[in-house]
Protein backbone atom coordinates (compact mmCIF):
# COMPACT_ATOMS: atom_id res chain seq x y z
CA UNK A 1 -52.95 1.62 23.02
CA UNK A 2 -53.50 4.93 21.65
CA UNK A 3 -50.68 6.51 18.87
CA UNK A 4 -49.08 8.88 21.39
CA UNK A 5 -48.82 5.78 23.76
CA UNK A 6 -46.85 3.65 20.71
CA UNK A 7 -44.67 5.89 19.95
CA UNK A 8 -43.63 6.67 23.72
CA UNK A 9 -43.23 2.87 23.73
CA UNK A 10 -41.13 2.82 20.66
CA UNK A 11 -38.95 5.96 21.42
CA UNK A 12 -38.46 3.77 25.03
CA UNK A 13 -37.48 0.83 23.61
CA UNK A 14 -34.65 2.83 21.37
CA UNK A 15 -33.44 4.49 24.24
CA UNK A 16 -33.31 1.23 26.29
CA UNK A 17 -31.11 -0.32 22.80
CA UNK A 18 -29.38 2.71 23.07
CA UNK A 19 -27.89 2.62 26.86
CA UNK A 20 -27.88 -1.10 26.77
CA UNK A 21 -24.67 -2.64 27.42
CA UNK A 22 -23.03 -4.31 24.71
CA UNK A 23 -22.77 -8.43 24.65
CA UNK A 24 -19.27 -9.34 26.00
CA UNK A 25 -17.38 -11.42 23.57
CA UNK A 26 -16.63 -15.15 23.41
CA UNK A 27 -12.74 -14.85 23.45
CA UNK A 28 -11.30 -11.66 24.60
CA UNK A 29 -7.18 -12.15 24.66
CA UNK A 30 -4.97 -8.65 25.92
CA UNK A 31 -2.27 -9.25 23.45
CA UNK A 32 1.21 -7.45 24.21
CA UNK A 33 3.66 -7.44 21.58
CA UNK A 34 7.70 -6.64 20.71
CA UNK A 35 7.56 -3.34 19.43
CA UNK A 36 6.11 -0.02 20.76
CA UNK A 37 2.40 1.09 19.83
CA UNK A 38 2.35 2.94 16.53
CA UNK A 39 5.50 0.76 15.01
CA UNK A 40 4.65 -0.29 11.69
CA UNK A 41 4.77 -4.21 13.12
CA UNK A 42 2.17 -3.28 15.80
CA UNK A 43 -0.38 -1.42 13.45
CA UNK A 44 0.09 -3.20 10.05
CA UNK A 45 -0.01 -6.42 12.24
CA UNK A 46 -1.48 -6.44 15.45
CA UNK A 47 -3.87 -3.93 15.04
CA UNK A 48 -5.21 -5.16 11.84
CA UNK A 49 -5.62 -8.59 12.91
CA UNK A 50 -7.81 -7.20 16.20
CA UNK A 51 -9.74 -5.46 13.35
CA UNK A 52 -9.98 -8.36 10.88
CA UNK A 53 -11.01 -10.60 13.59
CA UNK A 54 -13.63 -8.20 15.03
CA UNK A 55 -14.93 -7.94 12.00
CA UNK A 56 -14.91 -11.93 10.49
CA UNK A 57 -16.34 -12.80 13.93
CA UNK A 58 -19.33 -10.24 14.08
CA UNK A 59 -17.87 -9.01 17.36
CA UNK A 60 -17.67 -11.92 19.47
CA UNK A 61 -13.39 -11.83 19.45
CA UNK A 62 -12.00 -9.23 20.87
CA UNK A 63 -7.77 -8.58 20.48
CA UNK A 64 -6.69 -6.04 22.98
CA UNK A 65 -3.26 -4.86 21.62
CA UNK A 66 -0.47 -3.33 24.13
CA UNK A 67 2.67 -2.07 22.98
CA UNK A 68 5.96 -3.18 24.39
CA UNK A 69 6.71 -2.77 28.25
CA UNK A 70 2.75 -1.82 29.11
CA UNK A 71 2.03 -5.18 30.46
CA UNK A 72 5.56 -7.60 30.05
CA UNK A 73 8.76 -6.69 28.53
CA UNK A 74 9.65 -6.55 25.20
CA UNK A 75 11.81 -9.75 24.23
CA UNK A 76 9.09 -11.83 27.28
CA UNK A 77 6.03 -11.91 24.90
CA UNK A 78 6.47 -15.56 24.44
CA UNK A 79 7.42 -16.39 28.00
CA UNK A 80 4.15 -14.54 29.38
CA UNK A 81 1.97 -16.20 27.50
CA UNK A 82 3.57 -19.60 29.08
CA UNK A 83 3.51 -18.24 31.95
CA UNK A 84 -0.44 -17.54 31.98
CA UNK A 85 0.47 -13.45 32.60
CA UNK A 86 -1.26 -13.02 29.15
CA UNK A 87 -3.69 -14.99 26.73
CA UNK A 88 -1.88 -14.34 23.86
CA UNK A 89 1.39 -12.48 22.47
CA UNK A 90 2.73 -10.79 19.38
CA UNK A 91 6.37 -11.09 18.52
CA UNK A 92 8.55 -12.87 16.51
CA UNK A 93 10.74 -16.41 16.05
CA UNK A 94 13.79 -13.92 15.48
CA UNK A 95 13.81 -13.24 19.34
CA UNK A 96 14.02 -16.86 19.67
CA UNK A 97 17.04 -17.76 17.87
CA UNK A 98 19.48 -17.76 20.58
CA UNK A 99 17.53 -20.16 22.83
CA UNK A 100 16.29 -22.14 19.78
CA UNK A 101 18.17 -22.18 16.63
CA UNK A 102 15.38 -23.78 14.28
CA UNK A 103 13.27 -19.95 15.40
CA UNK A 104 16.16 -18.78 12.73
CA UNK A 105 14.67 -20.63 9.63
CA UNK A 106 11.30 -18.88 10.30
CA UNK A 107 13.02 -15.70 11.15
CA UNK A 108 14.70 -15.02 7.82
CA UNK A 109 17.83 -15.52 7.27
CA UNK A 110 20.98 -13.89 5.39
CA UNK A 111 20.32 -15.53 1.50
CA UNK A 112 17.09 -17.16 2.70
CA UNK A 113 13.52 -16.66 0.56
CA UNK A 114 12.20 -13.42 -0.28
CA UNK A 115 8.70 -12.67 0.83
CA UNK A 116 6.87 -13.74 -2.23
CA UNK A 117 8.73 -17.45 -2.12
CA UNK A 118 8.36 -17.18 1.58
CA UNK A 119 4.93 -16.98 1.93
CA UNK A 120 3.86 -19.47 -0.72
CA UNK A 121 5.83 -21.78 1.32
CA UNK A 122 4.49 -21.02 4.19
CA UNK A 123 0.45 -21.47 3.50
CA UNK A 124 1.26 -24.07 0.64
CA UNK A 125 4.70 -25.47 1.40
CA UNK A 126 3.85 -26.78 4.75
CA UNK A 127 5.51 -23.83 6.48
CA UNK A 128 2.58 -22.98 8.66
CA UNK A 129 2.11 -26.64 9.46
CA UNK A 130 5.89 -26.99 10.67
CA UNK A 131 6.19 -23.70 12.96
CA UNK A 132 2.80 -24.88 14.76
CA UNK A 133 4.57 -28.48 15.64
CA UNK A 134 7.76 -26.59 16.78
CA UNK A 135 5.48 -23.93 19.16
CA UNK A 136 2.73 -27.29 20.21
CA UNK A 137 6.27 -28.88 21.25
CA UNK A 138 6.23 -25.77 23.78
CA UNK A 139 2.63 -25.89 24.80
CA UNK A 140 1.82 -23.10 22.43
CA UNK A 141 -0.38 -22.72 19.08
CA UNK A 142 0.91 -20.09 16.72
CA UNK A 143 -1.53 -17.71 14.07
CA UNK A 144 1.14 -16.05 11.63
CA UNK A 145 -0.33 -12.78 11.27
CA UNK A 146 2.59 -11.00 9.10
CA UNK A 147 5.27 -11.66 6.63
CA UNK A 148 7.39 -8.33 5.84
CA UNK A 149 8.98 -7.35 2.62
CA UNK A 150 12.73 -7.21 2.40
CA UNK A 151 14.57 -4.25 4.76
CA UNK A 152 17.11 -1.79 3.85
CA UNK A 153 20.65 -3.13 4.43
CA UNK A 154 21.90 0.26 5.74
CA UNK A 155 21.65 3.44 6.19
CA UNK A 156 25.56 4.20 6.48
CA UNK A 157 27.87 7.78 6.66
CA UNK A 158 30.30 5.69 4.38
CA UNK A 159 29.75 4.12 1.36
CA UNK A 160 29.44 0.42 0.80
CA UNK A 161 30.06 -1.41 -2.30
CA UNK A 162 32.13 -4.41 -1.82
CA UNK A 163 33.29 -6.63 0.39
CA UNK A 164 36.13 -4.52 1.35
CA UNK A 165 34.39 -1.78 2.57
CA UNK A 166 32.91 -4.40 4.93
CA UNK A 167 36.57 -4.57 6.87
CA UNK A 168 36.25 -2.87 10.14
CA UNK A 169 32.87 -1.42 9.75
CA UNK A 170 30.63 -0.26 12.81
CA UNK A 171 27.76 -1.81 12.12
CA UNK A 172 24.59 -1.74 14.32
CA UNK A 173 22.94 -4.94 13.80
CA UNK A 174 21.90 -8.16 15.67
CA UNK A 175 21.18 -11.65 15.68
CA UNK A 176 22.76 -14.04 12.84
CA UNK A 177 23.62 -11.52 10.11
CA UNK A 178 25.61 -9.70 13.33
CA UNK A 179 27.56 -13.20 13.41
CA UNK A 180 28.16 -13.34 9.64
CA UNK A 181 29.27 -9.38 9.51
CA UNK A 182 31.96 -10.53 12.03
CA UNK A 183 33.24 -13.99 11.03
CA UNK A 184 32.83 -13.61 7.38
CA UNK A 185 33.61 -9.98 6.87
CA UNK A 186 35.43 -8.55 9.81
CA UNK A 187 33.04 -6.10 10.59
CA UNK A 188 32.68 -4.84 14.08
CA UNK A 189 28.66 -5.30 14.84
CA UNK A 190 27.44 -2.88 17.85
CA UNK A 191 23.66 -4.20 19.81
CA UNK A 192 22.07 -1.25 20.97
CA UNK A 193 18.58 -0.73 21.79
CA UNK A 194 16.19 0.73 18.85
CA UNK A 195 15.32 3.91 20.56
CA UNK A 196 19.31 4.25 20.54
CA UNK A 197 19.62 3.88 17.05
CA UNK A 198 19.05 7.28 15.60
CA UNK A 199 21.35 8.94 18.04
CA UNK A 200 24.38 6.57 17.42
CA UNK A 201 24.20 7.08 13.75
CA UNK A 202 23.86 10.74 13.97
CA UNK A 203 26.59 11.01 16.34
CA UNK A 204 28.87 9.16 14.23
CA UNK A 205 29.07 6.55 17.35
CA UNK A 206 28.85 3.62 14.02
CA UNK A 207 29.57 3.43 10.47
CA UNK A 208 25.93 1.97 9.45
CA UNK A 209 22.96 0.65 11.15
CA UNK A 210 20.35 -2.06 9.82
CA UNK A 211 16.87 -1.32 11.30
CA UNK A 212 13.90 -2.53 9.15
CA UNK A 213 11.93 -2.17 6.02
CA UNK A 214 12.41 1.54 3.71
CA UNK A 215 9.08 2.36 5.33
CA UNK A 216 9.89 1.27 8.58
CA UNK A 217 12.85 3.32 9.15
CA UNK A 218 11.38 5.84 7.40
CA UNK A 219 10.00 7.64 10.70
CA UNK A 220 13.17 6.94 12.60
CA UNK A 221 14.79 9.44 10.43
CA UNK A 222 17.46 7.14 9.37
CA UNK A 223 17.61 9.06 6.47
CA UNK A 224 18.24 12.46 8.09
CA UNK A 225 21.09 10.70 9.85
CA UNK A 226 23.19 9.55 7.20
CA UNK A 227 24.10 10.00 3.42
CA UNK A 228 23.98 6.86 2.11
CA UNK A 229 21.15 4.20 1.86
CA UNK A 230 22.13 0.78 1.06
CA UNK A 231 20.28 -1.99 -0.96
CA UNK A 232 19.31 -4.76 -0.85
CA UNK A 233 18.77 -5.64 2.18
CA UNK A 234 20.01 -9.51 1.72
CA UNK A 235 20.79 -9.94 5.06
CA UNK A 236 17.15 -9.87 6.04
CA UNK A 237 15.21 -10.89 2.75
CA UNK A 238 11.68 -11.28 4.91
CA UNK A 239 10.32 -11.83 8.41
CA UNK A 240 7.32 -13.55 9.85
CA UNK A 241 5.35 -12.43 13.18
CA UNK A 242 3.04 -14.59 15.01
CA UNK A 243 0.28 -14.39 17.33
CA UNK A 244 0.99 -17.39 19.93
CA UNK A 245 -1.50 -18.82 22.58
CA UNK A 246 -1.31 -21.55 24.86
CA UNK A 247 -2.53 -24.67 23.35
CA UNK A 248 -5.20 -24.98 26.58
CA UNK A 249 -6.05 -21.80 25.60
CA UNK A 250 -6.83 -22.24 22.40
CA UNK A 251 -8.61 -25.62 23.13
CA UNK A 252 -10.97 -23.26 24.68
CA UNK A 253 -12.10 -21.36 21.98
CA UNK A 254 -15.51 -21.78 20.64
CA UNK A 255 -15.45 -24.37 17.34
CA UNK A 256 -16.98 -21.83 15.54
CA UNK A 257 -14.64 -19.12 16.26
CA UNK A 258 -11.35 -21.17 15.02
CA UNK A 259 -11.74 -21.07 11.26
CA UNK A 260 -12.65 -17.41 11.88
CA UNK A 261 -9.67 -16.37 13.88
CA UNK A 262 -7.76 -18.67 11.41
CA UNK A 263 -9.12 -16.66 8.13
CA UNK A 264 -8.54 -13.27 10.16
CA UNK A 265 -5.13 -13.95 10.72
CA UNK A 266 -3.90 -15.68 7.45
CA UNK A 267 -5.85 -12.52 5.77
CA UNK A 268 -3.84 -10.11 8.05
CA UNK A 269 -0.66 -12.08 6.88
CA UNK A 270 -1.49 -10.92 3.11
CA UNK A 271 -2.95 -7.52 3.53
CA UNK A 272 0.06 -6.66 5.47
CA UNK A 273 2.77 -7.35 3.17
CA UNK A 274 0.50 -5.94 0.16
CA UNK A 275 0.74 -2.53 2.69
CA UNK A 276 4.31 -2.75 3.21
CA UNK A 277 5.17 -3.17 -0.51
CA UNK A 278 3.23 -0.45 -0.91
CA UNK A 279 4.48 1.75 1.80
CA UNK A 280 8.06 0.99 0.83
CA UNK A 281 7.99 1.60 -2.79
CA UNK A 282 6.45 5.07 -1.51
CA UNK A 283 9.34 5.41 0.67
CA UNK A 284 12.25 4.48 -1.86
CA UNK A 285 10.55 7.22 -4.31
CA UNK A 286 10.85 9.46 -1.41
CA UNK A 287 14.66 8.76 -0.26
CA UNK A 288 15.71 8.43 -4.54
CA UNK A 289 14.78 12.87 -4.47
CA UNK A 290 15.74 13.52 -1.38
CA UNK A 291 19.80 14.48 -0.05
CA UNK A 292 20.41 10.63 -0.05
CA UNK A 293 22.22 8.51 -2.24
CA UNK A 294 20.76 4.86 -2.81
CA UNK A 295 23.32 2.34 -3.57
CA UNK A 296 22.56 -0.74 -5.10
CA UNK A 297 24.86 -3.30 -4.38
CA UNK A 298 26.16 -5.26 -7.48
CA UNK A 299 24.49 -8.63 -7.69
CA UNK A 300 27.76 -10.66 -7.58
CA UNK A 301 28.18 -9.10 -4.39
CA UNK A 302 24.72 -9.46 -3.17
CA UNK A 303 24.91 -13.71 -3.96
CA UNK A 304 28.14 -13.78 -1.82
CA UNK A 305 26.68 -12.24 1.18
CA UNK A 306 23.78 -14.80 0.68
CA UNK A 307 26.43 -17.48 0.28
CA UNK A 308 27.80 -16.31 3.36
CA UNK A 309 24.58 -16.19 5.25
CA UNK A 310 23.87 -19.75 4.02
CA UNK A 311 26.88 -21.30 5.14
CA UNK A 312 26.42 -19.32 8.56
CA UNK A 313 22.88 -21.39 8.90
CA UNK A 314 24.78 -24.55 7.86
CA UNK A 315 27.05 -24.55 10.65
CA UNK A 316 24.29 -23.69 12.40
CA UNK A 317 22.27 -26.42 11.96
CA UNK A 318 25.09 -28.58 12.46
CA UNK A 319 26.36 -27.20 16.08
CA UNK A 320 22.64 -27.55 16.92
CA UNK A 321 23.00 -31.04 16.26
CA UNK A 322 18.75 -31.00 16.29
CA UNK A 323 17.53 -33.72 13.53
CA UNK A 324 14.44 -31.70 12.96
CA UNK A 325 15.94 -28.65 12.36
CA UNK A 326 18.30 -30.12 9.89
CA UNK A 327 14.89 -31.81 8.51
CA UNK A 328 13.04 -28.50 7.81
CA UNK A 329 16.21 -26.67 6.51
CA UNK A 330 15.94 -29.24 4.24
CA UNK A 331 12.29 -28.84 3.22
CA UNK A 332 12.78 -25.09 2.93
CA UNK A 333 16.27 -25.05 1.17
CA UNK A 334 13.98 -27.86 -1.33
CA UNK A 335 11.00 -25.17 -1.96
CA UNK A 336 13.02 -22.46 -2.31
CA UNK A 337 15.14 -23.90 -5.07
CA UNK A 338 11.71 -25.74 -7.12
CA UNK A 339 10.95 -21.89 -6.78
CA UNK A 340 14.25 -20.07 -8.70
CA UNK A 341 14.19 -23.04 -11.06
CA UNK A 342 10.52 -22.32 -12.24
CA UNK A 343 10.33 -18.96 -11.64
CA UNK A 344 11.47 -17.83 -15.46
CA UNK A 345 7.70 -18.14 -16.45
CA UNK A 346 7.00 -15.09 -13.79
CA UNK A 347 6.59 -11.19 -14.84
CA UNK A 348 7.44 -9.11 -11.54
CA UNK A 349 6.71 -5.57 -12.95
């Protein structure tokens, strides 16, 4: 074969390489999730672990992320998956609570862990180990793919320093810390959906509404809304969001491709909250020189809200009247306290 005949051959094969389709993967899931595409959760979460797991696995997993309501409905992640509509699905145990009580511990809770206890317990406190019993007891296998930092307690048109100022508030909020605003501090909590949030505050319709981290709510405009930002946010120290299959489902995946999907996940779970930290000290700078006025509630304060939230989780556990979740209250209530009483030997800025 003559030169010109080579590199005809050559320039062939490229364009054959070229035009070629591409390999399909070993595990391709469509994962639908909680929140709407472009959320904070969905890309600092979802989308990076389709990414990290693209990339760990050379291409052979492919994560197809859907916002909410594009295949299932927001708060049915969980049930689709059971129900075989989906391979896998993005939420979190907070929109389990109410039909499971032990979804709160993993939730976060009012005067629970902060995210840097929180996820040492979780990857070395047996955390991880215990939320993949509770979801095999369901028929599902869970991959934590993101712990948040701590969210804003409110972004209010009245000022909040004590207790008192508590009395009567409209508050939008939800789940336990709704139940602890109302029995412990007469507060008058208001459920409305988060694309309604914004409006209501505007509008005056509440006193104060709890959304999510200082970068989170950054884009709702929270802050254009409403004078006053309020801090800590104690009644929702972290959170933790999970990628959950079925366990026949994941029985099917390739050997090989476990630890890998394992490692992208748990690596997700770490880059995330390094990017929220990140985001949200940008975000604080941003609200301090703005119009708004940050309050930060006095720390006596702040340890009798978390008192309150703990004894809210108490009586929860004991209406439950569920051994195991009285069992792992336990263990975490344990870890979290070897963790303050150790913790002196720690420099945090």
């Amino acid at each position: 074969m003559n030169n010109k005949a080579l590199s005809a051959a050559a320039i062939g094969s490229l364009v054959m390489g070229l035009v070629a389709p591409a390999l399909a993967a070993d595990v391709e899931w469509k994962v639908p999730t909680s929140v709407p595409a472009g959320s904070p959760f969905y890309e600092n979460f979802l989308e990076r672990f389709a990414d990290n797991a693209d990339t760990l696995s050379q291409g052979r997993v492919e994560i197809k992320p859907f916002g909410a309501g594009v295949i299932v409905p927001a708060l049915q992640v969980y049930e689709a998956v059971l129900e075989g509509t989906v391979e896998a699905g993005h939420s979190t145990p907070s929109y389990l609570v109410n039909q499971k009580p032990i979804n709160a511990i993993f939730a976060g809770f009012p005067g629970g862990m902060g995210p840097e206890t929180y996820i040492n317990w979780i990857y070395e406190g047996g955390g991880q180990e215990a939320l993949q019993e509770l979801r095999a007891s369901e028929g599902l296998h869970s991959l934590i793919v993101g712990i948040g930092s701590t969210e804003v307690f409110a972004h209010a048109n009245v000022r909040i320093d004590s207790a008192d100022d508590l009395e009567g508030l409209k508050y939008r909020t939800s789940g336990p810390w709704a139940e602890v605003m109302r029995e412990y501090y007469g507060a008058v909590p208001t459920v409305v959906p988060p694309g309604d949030t914004y409006t209501l505050l505007q509008r005056k319709g509440v006193d104060a509404v709890e959304w999510a981290t200082p970068s989170s709510n950054q884009p709702e405009g929270f802050h254009e809304a409403a004078k006053y930002i309020v801090v800590p946010g104690v009644h929702q120290p972290t959170f933790l969001w999970e990628v959950v299959v079925t366990e026949d489902t994941w029985a099917a995946v390739p050997d090989d491709l476990k630890p890998l999907i394992e490692a992208a996940a748990k690596l997700t779970t770490y880059e995330g909250l390094s990017q929220f930290y990140h985001q949200d000290m940008l975000a604080m700078e941003a609200y301090r020189s703005g119009r708004n006025e940050v309050v930060s509630l006095d720390p006596e304060f702040v340890e009798d809200l978390a008192q309150s939230g703990r004894a809210w989780m108490e009586a929860t556990v004991e209406a439950s009247d569920d051994p195991a979740m009285r069992a792992l209250l336990e263990d975490y209530r344990t870890y979290q306290q070897r963790w303050s009483e150790q913790n002196d030997y720690l420099i945090r800025d």
